[in-house]
N, C-alpha and C. Protein backbone atom coordinates (compact mmCIF):
# COMPACT_ATOMS: atom_id res chain seq x y z
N UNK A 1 0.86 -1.16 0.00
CA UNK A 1 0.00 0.00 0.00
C UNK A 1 0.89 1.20 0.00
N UNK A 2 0.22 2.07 -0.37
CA UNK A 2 1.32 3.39 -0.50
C UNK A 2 0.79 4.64 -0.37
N UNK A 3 1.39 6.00 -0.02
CA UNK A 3 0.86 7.23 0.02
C UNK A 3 2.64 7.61 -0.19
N UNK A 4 3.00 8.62 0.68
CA UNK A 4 4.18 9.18 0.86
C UNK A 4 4.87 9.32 -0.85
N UNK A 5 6.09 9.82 -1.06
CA UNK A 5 6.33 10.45 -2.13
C UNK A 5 7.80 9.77 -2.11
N UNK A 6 7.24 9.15 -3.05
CA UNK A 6 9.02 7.61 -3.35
C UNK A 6 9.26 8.34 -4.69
N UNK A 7 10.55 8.87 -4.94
CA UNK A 7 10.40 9.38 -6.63
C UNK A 7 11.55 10.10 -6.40
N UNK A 8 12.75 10.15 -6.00
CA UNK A 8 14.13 10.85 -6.19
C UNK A 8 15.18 10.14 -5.69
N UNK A 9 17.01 10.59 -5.81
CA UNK A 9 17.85 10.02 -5.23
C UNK A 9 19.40 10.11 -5.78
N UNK A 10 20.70 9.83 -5.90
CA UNK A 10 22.02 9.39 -5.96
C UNK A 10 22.19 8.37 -5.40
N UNK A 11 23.85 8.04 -5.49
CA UNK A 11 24.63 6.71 -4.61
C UNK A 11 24.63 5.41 -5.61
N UNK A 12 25.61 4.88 -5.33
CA UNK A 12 25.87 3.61 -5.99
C UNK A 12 25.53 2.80 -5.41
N UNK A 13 24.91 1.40 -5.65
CA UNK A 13 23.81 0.54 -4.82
C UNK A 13 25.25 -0.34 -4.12
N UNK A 14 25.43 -0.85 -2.86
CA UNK A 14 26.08 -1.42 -2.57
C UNK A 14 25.88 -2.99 -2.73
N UNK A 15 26.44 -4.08 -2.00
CA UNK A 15 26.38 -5.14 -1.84
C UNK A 15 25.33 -5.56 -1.09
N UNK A 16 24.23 -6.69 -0.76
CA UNK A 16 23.65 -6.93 -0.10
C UNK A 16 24.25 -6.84 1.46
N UNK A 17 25.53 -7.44 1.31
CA UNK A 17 26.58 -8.04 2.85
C UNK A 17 26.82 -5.90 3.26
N UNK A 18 27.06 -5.46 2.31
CA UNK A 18 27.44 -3.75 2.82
C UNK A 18 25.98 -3.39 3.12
N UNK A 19 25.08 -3.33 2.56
CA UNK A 19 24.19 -2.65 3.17
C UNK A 19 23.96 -3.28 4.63
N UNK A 20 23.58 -4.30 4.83
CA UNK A 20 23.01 -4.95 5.95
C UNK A 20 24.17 -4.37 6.76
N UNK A 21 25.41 -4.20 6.55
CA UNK A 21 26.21 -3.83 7.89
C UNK A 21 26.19 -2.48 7.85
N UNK A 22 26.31 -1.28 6.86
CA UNK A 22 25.52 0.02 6.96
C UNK A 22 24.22 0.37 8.43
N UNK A 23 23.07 -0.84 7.39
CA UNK A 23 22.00 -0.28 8.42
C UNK A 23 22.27 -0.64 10.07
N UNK A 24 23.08 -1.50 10.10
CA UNK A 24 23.42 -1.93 11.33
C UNK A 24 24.25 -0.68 12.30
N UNK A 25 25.04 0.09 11.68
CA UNK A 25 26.02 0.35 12.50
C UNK A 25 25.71 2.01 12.34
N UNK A 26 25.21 2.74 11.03
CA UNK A 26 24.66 4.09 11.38
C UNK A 26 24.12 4.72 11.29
N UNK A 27 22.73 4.04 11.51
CA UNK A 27 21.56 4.33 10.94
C UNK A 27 20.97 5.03 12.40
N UNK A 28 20.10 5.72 12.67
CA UNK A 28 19.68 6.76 13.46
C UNK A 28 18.06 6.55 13.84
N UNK A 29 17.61 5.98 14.49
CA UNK A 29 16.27 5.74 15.02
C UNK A 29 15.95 7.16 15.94
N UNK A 30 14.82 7.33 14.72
CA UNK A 30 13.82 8.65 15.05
C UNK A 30 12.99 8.42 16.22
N UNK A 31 11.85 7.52 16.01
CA UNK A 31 11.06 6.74 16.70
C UNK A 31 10.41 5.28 17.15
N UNK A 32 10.33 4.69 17.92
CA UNK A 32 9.85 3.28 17.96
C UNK A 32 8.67 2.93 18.35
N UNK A 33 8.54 1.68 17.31
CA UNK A 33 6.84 1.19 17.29
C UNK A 33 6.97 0.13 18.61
N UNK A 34 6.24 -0.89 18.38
CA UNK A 34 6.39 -1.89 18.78
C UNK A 34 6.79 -2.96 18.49
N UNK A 35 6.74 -2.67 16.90
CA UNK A 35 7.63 -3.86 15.69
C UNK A 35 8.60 -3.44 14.99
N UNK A 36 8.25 -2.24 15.01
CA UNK A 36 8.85 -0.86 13.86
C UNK A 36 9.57 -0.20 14.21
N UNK A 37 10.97 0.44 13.85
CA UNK A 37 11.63 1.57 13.78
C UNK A 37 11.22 2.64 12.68
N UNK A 38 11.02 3.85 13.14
CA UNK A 38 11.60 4.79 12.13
C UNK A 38 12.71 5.17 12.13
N UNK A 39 13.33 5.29 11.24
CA UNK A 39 14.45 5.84 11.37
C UNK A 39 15.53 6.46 9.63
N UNK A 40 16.46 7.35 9.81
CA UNK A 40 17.00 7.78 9.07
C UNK A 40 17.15 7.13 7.79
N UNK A 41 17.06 7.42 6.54
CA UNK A 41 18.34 7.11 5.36
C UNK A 41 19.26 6.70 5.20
N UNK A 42 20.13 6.00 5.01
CA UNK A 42 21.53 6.15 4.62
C UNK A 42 21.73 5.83 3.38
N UNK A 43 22.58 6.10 2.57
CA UNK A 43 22.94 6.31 1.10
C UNK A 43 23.03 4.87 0.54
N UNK A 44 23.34 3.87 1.40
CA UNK A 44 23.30 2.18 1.11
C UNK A 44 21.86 1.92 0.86
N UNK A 45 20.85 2.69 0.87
CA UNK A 45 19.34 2.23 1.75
C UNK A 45 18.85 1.49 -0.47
N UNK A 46 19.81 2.14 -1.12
CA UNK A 46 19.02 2.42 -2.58
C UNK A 46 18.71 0.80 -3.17
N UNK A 47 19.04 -0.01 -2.66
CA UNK A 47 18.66 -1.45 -3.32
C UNK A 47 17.49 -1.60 -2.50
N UNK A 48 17.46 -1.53 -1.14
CA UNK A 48 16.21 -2.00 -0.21
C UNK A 48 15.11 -0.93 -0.65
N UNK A 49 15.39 -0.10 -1.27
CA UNK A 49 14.07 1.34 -1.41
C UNK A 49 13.43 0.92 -2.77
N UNK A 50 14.45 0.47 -3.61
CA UNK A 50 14.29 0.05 -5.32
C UNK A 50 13.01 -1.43 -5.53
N UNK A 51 13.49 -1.73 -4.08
CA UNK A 51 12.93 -3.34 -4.44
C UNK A 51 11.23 -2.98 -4.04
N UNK A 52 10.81 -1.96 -3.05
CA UNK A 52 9.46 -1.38 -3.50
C UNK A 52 8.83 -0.49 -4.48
N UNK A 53 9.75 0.33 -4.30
CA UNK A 53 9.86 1.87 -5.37
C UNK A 53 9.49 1.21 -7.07
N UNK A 54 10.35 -0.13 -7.38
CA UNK A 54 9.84 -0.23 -8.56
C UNK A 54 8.73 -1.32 -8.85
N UNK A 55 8.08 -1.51 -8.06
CA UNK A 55 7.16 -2.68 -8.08
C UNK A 55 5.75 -2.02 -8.36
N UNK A 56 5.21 -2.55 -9.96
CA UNK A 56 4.14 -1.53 -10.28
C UNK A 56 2.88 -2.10 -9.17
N UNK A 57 2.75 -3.25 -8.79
CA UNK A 57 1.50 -3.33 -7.81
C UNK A 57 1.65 -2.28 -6.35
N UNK A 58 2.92 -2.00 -5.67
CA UNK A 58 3.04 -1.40 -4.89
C UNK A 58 2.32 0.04 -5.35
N UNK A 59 2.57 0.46 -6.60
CA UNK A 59 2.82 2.20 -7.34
C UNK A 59 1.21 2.37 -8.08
N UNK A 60 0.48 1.01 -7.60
CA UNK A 60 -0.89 1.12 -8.75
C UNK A 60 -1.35 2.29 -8.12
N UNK A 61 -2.31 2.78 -7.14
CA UNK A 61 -2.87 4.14 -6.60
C UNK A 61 -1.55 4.73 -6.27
N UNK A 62 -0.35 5.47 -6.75
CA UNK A 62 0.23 6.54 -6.49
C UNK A 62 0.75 7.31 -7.70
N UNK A 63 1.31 8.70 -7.36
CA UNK A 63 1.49 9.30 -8.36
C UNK A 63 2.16 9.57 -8.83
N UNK A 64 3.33 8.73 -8.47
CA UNK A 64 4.81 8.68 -8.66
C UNK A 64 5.18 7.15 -9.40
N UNK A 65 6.01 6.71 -9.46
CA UNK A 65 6.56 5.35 -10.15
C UNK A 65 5.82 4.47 -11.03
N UNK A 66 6.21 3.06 -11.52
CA UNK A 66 7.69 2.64 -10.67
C UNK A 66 8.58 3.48 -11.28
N UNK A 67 9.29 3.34 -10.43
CA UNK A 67 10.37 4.43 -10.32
C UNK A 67 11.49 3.57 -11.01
N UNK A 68 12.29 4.56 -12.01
CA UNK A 68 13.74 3.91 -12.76
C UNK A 68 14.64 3.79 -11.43
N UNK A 69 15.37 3.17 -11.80
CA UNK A 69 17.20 3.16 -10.81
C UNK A 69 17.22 4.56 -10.51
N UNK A 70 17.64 5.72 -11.23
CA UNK A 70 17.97 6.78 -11.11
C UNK A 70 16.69 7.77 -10.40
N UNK A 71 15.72 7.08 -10.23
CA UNK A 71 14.59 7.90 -9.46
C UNK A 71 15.05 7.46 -8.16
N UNK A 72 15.05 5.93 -7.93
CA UNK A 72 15.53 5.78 -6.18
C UNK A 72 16.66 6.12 -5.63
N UNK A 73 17.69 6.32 -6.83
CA UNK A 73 19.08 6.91 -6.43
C UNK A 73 18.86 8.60 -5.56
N UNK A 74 18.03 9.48 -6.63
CA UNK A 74 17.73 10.57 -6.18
C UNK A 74 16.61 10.53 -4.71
N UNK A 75 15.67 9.49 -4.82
CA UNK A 75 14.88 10.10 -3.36
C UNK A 75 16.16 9.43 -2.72
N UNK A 76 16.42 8.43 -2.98
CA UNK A 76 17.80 8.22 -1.34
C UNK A 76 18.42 9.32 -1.13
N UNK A 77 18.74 9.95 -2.01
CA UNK A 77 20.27 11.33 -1.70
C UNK A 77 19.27 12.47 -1.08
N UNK A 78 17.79 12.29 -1.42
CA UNK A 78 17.31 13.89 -1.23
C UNK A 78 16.82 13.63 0.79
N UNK A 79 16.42 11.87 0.86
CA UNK A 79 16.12 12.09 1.61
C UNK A 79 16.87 11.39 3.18
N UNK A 80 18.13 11.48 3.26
CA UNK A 80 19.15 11.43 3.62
C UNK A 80 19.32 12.90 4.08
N UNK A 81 19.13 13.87 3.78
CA UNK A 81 19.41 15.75 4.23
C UNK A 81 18.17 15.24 5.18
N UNK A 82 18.56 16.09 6.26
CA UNK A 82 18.05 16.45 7.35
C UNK A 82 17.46 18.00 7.76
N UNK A 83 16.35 17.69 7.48
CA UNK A 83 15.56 18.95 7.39
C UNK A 83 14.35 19.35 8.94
N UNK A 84 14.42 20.44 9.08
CA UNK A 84 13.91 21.06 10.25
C UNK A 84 12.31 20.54 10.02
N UNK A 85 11.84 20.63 8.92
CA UNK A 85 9.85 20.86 8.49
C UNK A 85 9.47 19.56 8.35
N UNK A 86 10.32 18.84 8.07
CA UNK A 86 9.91 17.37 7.86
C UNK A 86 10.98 15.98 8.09
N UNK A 87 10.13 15.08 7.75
CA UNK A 87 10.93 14.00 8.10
C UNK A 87 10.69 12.74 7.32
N UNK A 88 11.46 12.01 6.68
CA UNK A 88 11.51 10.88 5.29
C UNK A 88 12.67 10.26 6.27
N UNK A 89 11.91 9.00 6.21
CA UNK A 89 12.02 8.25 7.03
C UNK A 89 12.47 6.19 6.82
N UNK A 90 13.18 5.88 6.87
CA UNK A 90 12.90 4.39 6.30
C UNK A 90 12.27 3.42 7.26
N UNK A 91 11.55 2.76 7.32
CA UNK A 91 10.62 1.96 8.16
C UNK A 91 11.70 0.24 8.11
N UNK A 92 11.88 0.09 9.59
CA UNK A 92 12.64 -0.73 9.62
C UNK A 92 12.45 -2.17 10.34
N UNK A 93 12.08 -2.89 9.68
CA UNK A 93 11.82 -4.30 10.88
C UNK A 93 12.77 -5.11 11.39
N UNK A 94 13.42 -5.03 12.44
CA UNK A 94 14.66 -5.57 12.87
C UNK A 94 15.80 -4.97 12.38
N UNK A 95 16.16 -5.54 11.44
CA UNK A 95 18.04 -4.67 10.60
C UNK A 95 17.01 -4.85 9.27
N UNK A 96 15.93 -5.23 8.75
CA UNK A 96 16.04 -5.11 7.56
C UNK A 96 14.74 -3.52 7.12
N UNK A 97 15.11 -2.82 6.26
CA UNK A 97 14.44 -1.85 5.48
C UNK A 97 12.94 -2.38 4.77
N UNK A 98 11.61 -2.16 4.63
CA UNK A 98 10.72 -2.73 4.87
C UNK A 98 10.07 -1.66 3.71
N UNK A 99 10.28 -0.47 3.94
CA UNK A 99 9.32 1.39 3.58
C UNK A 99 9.77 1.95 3.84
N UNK A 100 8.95 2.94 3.26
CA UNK A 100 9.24 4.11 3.50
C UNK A 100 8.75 5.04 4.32
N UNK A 101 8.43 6.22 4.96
CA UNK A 101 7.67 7.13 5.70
C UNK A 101 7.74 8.24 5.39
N UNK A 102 6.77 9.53 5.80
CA UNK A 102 7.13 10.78 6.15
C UNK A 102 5.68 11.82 6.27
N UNK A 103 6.75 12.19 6.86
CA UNK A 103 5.35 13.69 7.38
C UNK A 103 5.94 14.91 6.99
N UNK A 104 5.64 16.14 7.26
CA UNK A 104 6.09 16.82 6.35
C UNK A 104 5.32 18.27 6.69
N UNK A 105 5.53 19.64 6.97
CA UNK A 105 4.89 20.59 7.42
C UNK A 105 4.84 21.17 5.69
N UNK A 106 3.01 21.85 5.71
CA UNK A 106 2.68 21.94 3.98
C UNK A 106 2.71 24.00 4.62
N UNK A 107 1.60 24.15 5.71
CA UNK A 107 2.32 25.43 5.81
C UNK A 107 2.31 25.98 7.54
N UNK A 108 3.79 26.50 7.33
CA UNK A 108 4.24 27.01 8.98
C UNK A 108 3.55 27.69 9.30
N UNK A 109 2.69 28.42 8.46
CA UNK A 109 1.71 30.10 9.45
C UNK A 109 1.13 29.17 10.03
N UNK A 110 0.22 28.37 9.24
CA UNK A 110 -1.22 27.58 10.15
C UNK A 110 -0.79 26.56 10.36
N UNK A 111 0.41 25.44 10.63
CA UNK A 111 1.32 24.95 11.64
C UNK A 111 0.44 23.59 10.71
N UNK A 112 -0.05 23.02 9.96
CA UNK A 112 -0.63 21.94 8.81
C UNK A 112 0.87 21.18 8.43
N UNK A 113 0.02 20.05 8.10
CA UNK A 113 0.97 19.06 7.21
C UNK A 113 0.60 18.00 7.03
N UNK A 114 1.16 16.88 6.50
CA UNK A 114 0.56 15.68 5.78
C UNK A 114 1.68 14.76 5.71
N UNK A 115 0.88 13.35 5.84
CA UNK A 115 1.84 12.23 6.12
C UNK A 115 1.97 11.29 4.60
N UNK A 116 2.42 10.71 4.72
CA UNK A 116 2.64 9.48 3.75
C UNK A 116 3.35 8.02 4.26
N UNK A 117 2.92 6.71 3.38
CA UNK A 117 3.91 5.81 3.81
C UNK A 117 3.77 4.87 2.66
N UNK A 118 5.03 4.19 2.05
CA UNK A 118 4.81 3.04 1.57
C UNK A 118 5.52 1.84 1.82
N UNK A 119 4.62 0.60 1.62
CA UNK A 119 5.19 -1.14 2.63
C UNK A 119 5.31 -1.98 1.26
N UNK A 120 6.78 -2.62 1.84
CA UNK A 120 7.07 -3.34 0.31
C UNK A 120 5.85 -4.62 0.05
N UNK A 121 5.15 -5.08 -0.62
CA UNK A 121 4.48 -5.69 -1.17
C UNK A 121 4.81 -7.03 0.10
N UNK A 122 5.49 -7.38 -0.17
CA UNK A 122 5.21 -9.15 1.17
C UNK A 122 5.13 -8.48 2.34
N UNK A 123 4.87 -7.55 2.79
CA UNK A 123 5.13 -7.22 4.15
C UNK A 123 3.73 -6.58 4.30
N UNK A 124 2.73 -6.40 3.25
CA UNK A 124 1.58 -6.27 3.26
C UNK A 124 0.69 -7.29 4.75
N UNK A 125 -0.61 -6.40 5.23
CA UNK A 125 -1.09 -7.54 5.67
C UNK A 125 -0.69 -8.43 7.42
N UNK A 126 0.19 -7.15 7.65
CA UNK A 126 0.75 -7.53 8.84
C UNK A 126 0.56 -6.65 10.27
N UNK A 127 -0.41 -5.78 9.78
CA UNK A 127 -0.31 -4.45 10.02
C UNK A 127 0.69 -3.06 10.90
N UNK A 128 1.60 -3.03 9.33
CA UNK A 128 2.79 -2.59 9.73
C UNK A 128 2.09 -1.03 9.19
N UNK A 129 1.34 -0.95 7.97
CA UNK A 129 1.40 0.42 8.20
C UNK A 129 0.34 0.93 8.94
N UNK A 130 -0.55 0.60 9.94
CA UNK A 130 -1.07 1.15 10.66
C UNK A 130 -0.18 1.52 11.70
N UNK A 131 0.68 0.71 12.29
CA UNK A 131 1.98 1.29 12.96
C UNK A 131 2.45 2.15 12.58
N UNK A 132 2.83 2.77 11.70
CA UNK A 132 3.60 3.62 10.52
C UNK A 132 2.45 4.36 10.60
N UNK A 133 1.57 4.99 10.52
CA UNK A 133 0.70 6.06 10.48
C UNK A 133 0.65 6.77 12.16
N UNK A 134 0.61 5.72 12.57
CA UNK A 134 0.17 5.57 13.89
C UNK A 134 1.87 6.77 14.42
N UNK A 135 3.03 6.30 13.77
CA UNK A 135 4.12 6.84 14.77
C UNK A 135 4.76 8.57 14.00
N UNK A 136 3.87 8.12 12.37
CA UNK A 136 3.60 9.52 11.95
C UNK A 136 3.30 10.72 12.34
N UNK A 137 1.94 10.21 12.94
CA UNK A 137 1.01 11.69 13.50
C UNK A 137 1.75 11.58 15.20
N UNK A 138 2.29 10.76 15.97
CA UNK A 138 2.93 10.94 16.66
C UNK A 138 4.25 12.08 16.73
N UNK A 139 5.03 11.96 15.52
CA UNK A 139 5.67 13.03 14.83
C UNK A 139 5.46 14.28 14.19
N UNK A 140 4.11 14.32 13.55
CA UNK A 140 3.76 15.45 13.18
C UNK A 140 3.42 16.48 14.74
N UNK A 141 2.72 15.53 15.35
CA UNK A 141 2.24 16.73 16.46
C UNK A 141 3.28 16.92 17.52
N UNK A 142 4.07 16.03 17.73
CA UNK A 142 5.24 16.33 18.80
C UNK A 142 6.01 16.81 18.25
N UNK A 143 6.61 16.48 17.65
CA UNK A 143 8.15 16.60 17.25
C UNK A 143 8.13 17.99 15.86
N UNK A 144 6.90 18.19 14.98
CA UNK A 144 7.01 19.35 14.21
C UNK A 144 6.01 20.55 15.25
N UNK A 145 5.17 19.97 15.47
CA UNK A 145 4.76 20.69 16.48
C UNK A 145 3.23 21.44 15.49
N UNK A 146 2.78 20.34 14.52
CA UNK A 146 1.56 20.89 14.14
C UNK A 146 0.54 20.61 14.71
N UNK A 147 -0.34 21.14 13.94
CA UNK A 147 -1.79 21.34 14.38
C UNK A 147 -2.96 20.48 13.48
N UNK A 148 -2.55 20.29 12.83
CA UNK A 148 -3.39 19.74 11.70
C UNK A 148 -2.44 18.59 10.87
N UNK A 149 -2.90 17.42 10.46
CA UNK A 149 -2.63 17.02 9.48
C UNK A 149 -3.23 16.14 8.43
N UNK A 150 -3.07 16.03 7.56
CA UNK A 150 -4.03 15.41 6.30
C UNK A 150 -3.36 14.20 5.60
N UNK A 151 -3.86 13.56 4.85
CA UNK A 151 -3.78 12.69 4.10
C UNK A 151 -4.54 12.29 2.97
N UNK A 152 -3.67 11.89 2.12
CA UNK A 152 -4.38 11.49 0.82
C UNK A 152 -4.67 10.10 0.43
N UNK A 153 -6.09 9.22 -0.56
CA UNK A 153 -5.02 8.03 -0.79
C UNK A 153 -6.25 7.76 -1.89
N UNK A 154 -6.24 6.72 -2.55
CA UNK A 154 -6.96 6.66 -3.90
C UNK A 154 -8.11 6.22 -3.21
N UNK A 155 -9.42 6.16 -3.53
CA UNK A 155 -10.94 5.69 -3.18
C UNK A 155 -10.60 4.28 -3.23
N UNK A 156 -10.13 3.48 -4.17
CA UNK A 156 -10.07 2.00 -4.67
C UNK A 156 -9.08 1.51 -3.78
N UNK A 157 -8.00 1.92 -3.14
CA UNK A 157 -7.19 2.06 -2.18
C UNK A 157 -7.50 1.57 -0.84
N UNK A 158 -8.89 0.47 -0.15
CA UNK A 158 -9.40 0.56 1.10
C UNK A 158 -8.69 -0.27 1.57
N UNK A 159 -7.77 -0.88 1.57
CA UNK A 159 -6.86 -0.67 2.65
C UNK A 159 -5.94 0.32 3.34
N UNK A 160 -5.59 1.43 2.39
CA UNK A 160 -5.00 2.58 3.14
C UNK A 160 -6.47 3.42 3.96
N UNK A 161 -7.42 3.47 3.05
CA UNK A 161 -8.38 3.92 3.62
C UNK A 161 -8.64 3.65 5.19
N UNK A 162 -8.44 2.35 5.55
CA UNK A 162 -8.71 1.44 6.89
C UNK A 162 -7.64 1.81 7.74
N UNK A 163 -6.65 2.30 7.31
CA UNK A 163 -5.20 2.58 7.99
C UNK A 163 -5.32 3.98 8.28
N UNK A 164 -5.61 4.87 7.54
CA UNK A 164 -5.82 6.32 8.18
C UNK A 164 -7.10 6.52 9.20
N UNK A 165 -8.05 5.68 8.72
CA UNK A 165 -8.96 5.68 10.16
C UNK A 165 -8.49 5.40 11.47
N UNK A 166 -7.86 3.90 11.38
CA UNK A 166 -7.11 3.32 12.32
C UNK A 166 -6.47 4.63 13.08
N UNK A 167 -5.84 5.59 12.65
CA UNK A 167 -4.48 6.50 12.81
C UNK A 167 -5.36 7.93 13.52
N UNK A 168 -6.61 7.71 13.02
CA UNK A 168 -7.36 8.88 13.65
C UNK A 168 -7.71 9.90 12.83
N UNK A 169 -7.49 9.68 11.68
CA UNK A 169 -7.69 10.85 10.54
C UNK A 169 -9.26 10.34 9.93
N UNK A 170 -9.88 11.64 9.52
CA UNK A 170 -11.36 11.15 9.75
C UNK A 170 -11.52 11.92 8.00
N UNK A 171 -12.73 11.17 7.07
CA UNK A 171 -13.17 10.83 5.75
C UNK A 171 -13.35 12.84 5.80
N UNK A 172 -12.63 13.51 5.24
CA UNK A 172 -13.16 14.68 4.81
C UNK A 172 -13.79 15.53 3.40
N UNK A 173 -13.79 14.51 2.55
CA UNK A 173 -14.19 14.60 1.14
C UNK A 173 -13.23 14.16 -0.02
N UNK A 174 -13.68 14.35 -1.18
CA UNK A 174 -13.24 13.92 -2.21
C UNK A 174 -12.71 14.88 -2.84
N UNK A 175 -11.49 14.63 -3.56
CA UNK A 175 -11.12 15.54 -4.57
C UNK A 175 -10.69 14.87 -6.18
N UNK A 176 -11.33 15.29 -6.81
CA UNK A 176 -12.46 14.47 -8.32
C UNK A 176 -10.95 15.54 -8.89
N UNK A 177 -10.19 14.10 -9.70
CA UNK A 177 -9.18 14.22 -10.48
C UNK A 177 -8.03 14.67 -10.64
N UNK A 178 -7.77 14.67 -9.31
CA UNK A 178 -6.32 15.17 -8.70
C UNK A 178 -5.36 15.40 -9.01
N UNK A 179 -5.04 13.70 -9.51
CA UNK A 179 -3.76 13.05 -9.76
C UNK A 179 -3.70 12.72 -11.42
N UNK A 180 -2.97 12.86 -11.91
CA UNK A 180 -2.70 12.20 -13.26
C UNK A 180 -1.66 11.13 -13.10
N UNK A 181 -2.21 10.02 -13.32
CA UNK A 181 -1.45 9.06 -13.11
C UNK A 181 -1.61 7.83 -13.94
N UNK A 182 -0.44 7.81 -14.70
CA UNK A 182 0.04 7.09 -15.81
C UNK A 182 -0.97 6.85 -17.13
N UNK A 183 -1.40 8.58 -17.25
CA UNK A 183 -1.85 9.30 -18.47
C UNK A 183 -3.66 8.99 -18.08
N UNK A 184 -4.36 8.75 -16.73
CA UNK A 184 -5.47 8.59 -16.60
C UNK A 184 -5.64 9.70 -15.18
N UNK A 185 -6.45 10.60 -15.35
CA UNK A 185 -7.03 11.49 -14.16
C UNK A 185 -7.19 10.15 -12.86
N UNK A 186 -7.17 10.51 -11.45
CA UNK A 186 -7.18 9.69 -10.73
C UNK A 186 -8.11 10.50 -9.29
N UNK A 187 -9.02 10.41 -9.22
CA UNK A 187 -9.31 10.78 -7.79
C UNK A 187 -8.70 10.88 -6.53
N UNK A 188 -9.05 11.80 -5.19
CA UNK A 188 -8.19 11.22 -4.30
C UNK A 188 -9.03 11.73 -2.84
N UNK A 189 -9.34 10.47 -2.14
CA UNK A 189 -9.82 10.98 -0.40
C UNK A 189 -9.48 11.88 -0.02
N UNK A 190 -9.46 12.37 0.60
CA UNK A 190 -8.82 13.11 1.84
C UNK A 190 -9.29 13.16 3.16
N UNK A 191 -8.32 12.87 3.40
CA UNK A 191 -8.36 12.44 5.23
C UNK A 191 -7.48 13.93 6.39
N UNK A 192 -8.09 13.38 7.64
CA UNK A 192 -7.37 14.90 8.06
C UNK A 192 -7.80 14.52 9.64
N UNK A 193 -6.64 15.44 10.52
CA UNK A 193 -6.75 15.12 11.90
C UNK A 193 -6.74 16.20 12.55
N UNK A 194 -7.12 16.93 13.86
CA UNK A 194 -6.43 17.89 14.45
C UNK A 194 -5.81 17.58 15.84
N UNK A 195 -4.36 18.15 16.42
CA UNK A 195 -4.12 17.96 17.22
C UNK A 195 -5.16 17.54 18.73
N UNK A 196 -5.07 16.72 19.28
CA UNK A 196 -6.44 16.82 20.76
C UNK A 196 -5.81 17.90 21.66
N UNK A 197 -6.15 18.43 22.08
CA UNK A 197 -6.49 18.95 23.22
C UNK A 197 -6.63 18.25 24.30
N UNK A 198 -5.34 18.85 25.04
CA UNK A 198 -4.67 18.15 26.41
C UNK A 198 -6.22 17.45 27.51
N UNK A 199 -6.98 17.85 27.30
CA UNK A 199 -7.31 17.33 28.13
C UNK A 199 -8.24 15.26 27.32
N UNK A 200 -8.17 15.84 26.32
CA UNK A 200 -8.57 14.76 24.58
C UNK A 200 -7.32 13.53 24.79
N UNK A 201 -6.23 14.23 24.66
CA UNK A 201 -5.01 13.27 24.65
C UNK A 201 -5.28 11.67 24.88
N UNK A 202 -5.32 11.51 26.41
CA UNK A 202 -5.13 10.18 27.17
C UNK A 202 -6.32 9.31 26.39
N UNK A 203 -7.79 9.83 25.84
CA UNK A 203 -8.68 9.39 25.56
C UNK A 203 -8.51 8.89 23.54
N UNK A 204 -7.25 9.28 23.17
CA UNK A 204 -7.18 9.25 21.70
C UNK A 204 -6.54 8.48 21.02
């Protein structure tokens, strides 16, 4: 299933034996699930990102891919920088790379933003990205410090559909032809949350 924005990158793909000792030794955990890490990029990440990024059943509802070699080269390099507004993220099960993540501030006046995630195809079904949504909006509201955040995902899509409910983001309408995607107009939900209110919190 997919949302988030897989579609850029650099780096030369390493060895299976180099990456696995890469993610092992300096990779940077943002946040933890209960199955799940989020955590950083690293420039080795481009074979484990490729093996979802180009898989057209993963890319059917999104508006990006599959992505060439040189598309995952670029999101690895872009999203490897460490940025204040947002956060791109690789979703990690044990030592191995699984997805992708991210949240992302759309605008600082009114403190808004929007999540994304995508789970490599066998890892479907486990419910890893309800975890992954779940440690998203955990991030959006702590750690960027918004107020709002939204989400997108195709109508035909009801399993992401089931996952942003899960996450607390509630059905806010339709937006009729959004996306152009792979030369056909594409519809798209929209989903959306607002921070609770401290006294909301414990109950959410």
């Amino acid at each position: 299933m997919g949302l988030a924005t897989v579609g850029h990158g650099a780096a030369a793909i390493p060895s299976e034996g180099d990456a696995r000792l890469m993610s092992e030794t300096r990779r940077e955990v943002v946040i933890t699930g209960s199955r799940l890490e989020l955590a950083r990029f690293d420039e080795s990440d481009v074979e484990a990102v490729h093996a979802f990024a180009a898989d057209p059943v993963v890319c059917r509802f999104t508006g990006w891919g599959p992505n060439t070699l040189a598309d995952t080269r670029k999101f690895v390099a872009d999203a490897t920088r460490v940025r204040s507004d947002r956060y791109d993220l690789a979703v990690i099960r044990g030592q191995e790379l699984i997805g992708s993540a991210s949240v992302w501030t759309t605008s600082p006046e009114h403190l808004v933003g929007e999540l994304g995630y995508t789970i490599r195809r066998d890892c479907w079904g486990h419910g890893y990205a309800s975890e992954v949504a779940h440690l998203l909006v955990d991030l959006g509201f702590e750690k960027l410090g918004l107020e709002r955040l939204a989400a997108t995902c195709d109508p035909a899509n009801t399993a992401s559909v089931r996952v942003l409910e899960k996450a607390g983001l509630q059905r806010e309408g339709l937006l009729r032809g959004l996306l152009l995607v792979r030369g056909r107009r594409r519809d798209r939900l929209m989903f959306g949350r607002l921070r609770p209110e401290p006294a909301q919190a414990g109950s959410v």
